[in-house]
C-alpha atoms as a PDB file:
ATOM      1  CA  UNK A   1     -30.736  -5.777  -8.473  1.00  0.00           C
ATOM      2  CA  UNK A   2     -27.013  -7.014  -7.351  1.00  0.00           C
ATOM      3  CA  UNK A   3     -24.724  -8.530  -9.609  1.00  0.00           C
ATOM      4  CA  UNK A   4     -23.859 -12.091  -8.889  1.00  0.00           C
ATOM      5  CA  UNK A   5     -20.055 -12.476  -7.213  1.00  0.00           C
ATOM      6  CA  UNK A   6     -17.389 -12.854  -9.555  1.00  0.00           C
ATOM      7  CA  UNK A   7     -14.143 -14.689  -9.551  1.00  0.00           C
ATOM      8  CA  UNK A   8     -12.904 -12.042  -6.971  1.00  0.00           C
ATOM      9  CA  UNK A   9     -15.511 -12.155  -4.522  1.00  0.00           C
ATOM     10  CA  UNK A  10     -15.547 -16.386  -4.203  1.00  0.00           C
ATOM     11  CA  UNK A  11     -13.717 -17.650  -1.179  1.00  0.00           C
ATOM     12  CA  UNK A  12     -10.062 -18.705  -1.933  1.00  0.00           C
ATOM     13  CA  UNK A  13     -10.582 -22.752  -2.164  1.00  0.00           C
ATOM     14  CA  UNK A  14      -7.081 -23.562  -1.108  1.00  0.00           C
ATOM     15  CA  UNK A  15      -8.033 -21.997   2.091  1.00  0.00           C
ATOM     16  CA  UNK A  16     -11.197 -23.356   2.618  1.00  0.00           C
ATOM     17  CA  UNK A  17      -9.657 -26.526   5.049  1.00  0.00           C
ATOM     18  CA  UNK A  18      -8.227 -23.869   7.417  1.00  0.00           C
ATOM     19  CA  UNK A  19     -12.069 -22.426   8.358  1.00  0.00           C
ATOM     20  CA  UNK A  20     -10.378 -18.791   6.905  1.00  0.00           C
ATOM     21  CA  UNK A  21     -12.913 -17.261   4.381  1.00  0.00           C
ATOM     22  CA  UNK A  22     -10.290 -15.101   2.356  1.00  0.00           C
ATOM     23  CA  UNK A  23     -11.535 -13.891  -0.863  1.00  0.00           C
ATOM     24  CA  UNK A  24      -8.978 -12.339  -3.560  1.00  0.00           C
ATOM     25  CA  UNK A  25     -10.236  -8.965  -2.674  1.00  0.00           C
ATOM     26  CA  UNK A  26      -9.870  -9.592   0.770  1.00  0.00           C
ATOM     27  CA  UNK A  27      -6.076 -10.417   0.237  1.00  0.00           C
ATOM     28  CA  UNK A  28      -5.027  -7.855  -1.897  1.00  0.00           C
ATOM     29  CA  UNK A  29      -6.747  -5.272   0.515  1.00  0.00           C
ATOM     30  CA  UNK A  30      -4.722  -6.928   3.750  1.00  0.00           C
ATOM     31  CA  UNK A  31      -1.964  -6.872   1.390  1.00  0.00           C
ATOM     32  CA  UNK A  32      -2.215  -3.712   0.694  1.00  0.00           C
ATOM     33  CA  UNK A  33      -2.417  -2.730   5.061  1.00  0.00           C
ATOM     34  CA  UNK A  34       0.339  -4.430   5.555  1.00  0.00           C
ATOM     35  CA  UNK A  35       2.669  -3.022   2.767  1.00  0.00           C
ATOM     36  CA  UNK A  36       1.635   0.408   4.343  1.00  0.00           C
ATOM     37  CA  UNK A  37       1.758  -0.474   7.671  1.00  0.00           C
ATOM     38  CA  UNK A  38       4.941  -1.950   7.068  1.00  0.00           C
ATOM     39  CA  UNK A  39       6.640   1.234   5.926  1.00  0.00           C
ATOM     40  CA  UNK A  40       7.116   2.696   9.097  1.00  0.00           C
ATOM     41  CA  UNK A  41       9.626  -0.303   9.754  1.00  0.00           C
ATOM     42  CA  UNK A  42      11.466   0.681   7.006  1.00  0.00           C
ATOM     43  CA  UNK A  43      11.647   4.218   7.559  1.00  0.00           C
ATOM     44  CA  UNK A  44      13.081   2.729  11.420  1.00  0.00           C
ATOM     45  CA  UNK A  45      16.270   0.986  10.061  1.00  0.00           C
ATOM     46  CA  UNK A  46      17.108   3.690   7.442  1.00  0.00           C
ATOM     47  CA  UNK A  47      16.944   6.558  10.423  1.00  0.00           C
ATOM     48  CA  UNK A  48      19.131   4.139  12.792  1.00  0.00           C
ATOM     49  CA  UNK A  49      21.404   3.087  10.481  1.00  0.00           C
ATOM     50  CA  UNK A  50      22.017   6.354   8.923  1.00  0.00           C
ATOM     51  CA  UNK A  51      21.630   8.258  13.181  1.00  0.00           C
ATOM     52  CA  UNK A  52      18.965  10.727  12.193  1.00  0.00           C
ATOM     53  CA  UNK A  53      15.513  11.073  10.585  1.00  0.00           C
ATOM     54  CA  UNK A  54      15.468  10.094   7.470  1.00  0.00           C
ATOM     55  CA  UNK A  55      12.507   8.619   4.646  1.00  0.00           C
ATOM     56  CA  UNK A  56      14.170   6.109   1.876  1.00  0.00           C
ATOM     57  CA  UNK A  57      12.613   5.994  -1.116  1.00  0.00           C
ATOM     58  CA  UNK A  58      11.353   2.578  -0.608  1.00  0.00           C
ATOM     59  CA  UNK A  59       8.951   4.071   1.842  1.00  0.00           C
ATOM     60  CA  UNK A  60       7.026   6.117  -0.764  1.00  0.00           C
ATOM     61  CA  UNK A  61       7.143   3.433  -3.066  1.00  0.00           C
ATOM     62  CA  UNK A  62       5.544   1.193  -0.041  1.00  0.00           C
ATOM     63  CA  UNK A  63       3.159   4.131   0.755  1.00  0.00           C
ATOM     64  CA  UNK A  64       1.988   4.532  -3.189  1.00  0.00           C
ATOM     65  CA  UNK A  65       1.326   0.298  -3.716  1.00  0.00           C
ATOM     66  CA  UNK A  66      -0.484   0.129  -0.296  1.00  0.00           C
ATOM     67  CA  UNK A  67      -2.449   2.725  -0.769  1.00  0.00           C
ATOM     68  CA  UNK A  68      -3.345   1.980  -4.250  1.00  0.00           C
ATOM     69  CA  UNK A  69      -4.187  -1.890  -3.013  1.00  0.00           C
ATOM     70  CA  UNK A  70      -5.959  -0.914  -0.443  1.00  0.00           C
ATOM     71  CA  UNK A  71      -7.433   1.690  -2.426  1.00  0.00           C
ATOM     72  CA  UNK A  72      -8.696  -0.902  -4.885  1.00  0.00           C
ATOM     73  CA  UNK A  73     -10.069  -3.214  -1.819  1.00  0.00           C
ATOM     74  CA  UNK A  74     -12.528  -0.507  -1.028  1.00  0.00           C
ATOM     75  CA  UNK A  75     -13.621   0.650  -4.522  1.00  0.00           C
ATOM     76  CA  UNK A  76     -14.060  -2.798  -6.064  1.00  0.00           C
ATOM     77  CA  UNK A  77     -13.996  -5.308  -3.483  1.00  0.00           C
ATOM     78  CA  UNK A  78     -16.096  -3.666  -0.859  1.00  0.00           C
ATOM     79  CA  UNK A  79     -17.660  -0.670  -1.819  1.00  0.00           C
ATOM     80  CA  UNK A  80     -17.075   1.673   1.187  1.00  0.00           C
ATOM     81  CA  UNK A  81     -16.959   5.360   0.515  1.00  0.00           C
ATOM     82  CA  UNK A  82     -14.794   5.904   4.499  1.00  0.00           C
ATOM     83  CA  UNK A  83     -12.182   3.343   2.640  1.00  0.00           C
ATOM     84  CA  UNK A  84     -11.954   5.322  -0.633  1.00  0.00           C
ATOM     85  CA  UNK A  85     -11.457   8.697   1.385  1.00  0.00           C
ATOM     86  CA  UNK A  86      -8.949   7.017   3.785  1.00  0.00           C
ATOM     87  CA  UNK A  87      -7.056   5.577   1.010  1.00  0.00           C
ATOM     88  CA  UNK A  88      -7.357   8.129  -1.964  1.00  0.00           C
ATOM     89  CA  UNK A  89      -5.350  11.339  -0.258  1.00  0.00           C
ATOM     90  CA  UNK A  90      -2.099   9.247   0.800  1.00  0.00           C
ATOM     91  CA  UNK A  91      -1.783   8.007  -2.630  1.00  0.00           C
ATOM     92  CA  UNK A  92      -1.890  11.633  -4.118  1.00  0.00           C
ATOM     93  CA  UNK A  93       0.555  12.408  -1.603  1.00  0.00           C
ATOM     94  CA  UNK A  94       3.158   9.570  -1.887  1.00  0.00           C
ATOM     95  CA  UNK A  95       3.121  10.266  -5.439  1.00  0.00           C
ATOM     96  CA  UNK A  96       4.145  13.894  -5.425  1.00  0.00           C
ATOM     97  CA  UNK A  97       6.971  13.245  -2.170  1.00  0.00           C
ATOM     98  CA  UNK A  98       8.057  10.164  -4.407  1.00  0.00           C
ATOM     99  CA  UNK A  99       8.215  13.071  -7.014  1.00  0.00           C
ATOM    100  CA  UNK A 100       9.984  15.651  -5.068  1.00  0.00           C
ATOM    101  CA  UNK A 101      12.608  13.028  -3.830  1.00  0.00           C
ATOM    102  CA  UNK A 102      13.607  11.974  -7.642  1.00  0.00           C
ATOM    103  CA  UNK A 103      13.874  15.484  -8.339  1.00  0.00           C
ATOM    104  CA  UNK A 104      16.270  16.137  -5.619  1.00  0.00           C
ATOM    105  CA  UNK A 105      17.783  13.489  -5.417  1.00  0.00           C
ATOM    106  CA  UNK A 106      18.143  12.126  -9.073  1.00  0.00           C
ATOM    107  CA  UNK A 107      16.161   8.841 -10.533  1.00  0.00           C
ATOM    108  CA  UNK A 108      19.337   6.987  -8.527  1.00  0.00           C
ATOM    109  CA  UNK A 109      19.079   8.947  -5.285  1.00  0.00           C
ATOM    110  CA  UNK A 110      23.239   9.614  -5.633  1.00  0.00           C
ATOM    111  CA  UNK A 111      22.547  13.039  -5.103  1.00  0.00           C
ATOM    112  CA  UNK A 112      21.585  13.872  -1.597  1.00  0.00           C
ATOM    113  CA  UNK A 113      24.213  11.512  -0.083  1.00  0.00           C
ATOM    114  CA  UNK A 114      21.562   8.882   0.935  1.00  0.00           C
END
């Protein structure tokens, strides 16, 4: 027997006079793409302004809220084990670089010169 949809799973009404059928879930999981997706431009402007590779910090926070949005879009919204998988590892991972950068770098970042 299937639960009836909540709250989350009803179409957003505001949206409802554009034809767009956009639940909650449905935004925080595209929120969550693009916040990840979006890292990668700001991992481009810190490596050209600073003339060689390098990963801000922002970019593992981007990569930890993304993932965990996303994350949340396939566990409660829709319930796809590929989703989960895709999205579970590059939180784990974010976390710990996110970890290794405060530790070298000091909760600031003054340390490495940044």
């Amino acid at each position: 027997m299937l639960a009836p949809p909540g709250i989350m799973d009803a179409p957003i009404a505001v949206l409802a006079w554009t034809g767009i059928h956009m639940t909650p879930w449905k935004l925080i999981g595209l929120t969550g793409a693009l916040m990840f997706g979006s890292r990668w431009l700001v991992q481009f402007l810190a490596s050209r302004r600073h003339g060689k590779p390098v990963i801000p910090r922002l970019f593992w926070y981007m990569s930890i809220v993304g993932s965990l949005m996303t994350l949340a879009y396939f566990v409660f919204g829709k319930n796809d084990a590929v989703g989960i998988l895709q999205n579970l590892f590059p939180a784990f991972t974010a976390a710990y670089s996110l970890y290794l950068d405060i530790r070298h770098r000091g909760w600031n970042g003054e340390r490495a010169g940044y």
